[in-house]
Protein backbone atom coordinates (compact mmCIF):
# COMPACT_ATOMS: atom_id res chain seq x y z
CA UNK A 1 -46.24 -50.88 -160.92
CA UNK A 2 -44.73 -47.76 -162.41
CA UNK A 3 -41.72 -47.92 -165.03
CA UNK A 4 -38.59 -46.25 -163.72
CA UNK A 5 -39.30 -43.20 -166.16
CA UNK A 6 -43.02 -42.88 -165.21
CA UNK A 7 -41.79 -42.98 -161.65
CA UNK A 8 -39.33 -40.53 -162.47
CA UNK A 9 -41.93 -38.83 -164.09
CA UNK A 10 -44.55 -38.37 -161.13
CA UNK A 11 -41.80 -37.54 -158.97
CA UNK A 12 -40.59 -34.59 -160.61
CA UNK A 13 -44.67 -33.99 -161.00
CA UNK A 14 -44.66 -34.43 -157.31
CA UNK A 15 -41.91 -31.91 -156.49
CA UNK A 16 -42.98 -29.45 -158.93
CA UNK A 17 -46.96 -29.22 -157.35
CA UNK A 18 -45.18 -29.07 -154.11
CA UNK A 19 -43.59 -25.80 -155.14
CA UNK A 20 -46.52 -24.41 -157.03
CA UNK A 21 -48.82 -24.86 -153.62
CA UNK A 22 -46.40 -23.32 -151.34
CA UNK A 23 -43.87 -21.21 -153.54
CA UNK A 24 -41.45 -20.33 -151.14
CA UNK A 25 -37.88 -20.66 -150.53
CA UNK A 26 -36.65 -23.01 -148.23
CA UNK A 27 -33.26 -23.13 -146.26
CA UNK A 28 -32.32 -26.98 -146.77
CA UNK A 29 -28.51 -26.29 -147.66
CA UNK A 30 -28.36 -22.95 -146.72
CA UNK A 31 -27.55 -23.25 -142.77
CA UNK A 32 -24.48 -21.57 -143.09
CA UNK A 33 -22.95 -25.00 -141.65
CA UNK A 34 -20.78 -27.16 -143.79
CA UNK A 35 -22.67 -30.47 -144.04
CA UNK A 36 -25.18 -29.97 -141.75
CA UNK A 37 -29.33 -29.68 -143.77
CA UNK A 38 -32.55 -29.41 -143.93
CA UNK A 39 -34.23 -32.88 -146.34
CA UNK A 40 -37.71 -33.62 -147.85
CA UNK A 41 -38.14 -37.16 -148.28
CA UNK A 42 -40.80 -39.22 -149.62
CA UNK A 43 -41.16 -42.52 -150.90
CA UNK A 44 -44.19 -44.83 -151.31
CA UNK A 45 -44.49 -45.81 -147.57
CA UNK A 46 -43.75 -42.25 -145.77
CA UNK A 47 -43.23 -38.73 -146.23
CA UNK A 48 -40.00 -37.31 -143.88
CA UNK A 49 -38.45 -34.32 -142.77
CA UNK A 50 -34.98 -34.28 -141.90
CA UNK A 51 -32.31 -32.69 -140.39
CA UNK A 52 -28.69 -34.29 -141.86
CA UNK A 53 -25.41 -33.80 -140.32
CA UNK A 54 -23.00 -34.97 -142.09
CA UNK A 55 -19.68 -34.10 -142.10
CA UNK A 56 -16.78 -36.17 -142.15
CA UNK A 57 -15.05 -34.99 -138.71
CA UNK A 58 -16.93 -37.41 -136.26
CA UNK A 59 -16.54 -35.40 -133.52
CA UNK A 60 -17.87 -32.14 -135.34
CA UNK A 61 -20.51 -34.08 -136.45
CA UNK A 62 -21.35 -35.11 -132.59
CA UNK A 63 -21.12 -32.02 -131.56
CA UNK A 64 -23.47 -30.38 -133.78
CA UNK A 65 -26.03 -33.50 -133.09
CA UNK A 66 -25.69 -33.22 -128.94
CA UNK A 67 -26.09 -29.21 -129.55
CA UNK A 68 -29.66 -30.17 -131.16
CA UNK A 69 -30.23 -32.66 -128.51
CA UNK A 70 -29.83 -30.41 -125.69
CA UNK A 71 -32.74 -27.95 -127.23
CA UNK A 72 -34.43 -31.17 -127.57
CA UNK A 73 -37.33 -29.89 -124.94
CA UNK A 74 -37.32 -26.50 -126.50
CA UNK A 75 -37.96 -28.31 -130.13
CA UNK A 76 -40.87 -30.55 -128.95
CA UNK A 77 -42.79 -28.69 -126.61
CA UNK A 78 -42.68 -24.81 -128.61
CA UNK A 79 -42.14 -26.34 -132.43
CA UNK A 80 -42.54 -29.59 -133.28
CA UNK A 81 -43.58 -32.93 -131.40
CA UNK A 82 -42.53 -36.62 -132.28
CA UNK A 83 -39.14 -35.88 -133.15
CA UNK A 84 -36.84 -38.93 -134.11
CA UNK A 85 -32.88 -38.53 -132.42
CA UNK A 86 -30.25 -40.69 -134.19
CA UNK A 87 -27.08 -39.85 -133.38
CA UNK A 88 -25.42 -42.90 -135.79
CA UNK A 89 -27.59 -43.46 -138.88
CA UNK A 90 -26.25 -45.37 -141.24
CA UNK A 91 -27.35 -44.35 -144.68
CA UNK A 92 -27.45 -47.03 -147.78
CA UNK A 93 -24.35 -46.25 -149.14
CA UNK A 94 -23.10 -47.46 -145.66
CA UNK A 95 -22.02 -44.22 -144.06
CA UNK A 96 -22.39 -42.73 -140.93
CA UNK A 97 -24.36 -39.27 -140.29
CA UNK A 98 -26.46 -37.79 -137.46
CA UNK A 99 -30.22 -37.80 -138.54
CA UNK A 100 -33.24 -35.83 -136.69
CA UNK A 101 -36.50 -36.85 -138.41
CA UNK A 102 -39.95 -36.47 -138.21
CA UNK A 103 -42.45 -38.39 -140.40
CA UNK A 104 -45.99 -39.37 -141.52
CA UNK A 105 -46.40 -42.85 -142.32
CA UNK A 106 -48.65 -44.42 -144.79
CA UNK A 107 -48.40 -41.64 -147.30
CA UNK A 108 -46.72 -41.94 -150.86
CA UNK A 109 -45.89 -39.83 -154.33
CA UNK A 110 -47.12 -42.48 -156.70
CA UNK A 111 -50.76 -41.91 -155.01
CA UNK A 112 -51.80 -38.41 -155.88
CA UNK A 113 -54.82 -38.55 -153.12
CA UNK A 114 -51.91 -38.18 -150.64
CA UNK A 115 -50.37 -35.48 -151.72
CA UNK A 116 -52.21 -32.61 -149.97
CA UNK A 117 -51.26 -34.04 -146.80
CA UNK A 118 -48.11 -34.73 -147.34
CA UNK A 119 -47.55 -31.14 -148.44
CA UNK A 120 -49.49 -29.88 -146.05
CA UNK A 121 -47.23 -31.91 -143.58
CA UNK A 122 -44.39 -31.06 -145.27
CA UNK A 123 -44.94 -27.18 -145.14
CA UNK A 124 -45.89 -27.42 -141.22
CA UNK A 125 -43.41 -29.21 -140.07
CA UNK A 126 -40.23 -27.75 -142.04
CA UNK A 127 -41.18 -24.38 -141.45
CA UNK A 128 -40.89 -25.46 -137.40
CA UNK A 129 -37.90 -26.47 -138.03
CA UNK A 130 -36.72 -23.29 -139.61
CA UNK A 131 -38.32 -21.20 -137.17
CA UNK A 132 -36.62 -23.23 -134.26
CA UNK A 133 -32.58 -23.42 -136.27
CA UNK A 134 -33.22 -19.44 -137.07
CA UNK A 135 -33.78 -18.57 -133.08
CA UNK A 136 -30.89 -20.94 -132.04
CA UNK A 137 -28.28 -21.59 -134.93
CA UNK A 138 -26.25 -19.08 -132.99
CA UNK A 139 -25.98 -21.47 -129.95
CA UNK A 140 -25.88 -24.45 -132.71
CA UNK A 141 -23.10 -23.10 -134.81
CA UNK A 142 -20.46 -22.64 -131.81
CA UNK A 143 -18.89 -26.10 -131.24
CA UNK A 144 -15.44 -24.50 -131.29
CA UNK A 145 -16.39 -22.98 -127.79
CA UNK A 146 -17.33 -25.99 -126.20
């Protein structure tokens, strides 16, 4: 069992051998959609990546989610497979978001043996889910139309 500052610790390790094996910038925030991002996750049991819609207008934030959903097909067959669809997660902290995840189970930070794959995972499957949001955001960011 790791302290909370050696946790700490290998996390920020984590993060920062992440970034030195595939130094690139990633979109996360930068959709050019208020609350709506791209997440790395990892914690001992699984490694994730995310897409988070969050914002507080319910019906924006269904709307964005059911835009996603109807490329659904287009996302698993020509980017990425084994996609998660939740269109009410409820996070810790007890609110309410959209969520579309993928993940690879098993993995963890605190065990460096894992973390090849899980950047190797992590690089793959994010950069799908770039490609994919950078040929459609167009068609995603145009709720007011609907």
């Amino acid at each position: 069992m790791y302290s909370k500052e050696e946790t700490q610790r290998l996390k920020r390790e984590f993060w920062v051998t992440f970034a030195e094996k595939y130094p690139r910038k990633w979109m996360l925030y930068d959709t050019k959609i208020k609350d709506f991002s791209f997440k790395f996750f990892v914690d001992n049991k699984k490694a994730q990546v995310l897409i988070d819609i969050e914002p507080r207008n319910n019906e924006k934030r269904i709307a964005y989610f059911e835009k996603l959903e109807a490329l659904k097909n287009i996302l698993e067959e020509e980017f990425i497979a084994d996609l998660v669809f939740e269109k009410d997660y409820v996070l810790e902290n007890g609110k309410t978001i959209s969520r579309i995840w993928v993940e690879k189970i098993g993995v963890g930070f605190s065990n460096r043996n894992y973390w090849d794959s899980i950047f190797d995972f992590y690089n793959e499957k994010m950069d799908a889910l770039e490609r994919f949001y950078l040929e459609y955001d167009e068609f995603i960011k145009d709720i007011e139309n609907e």
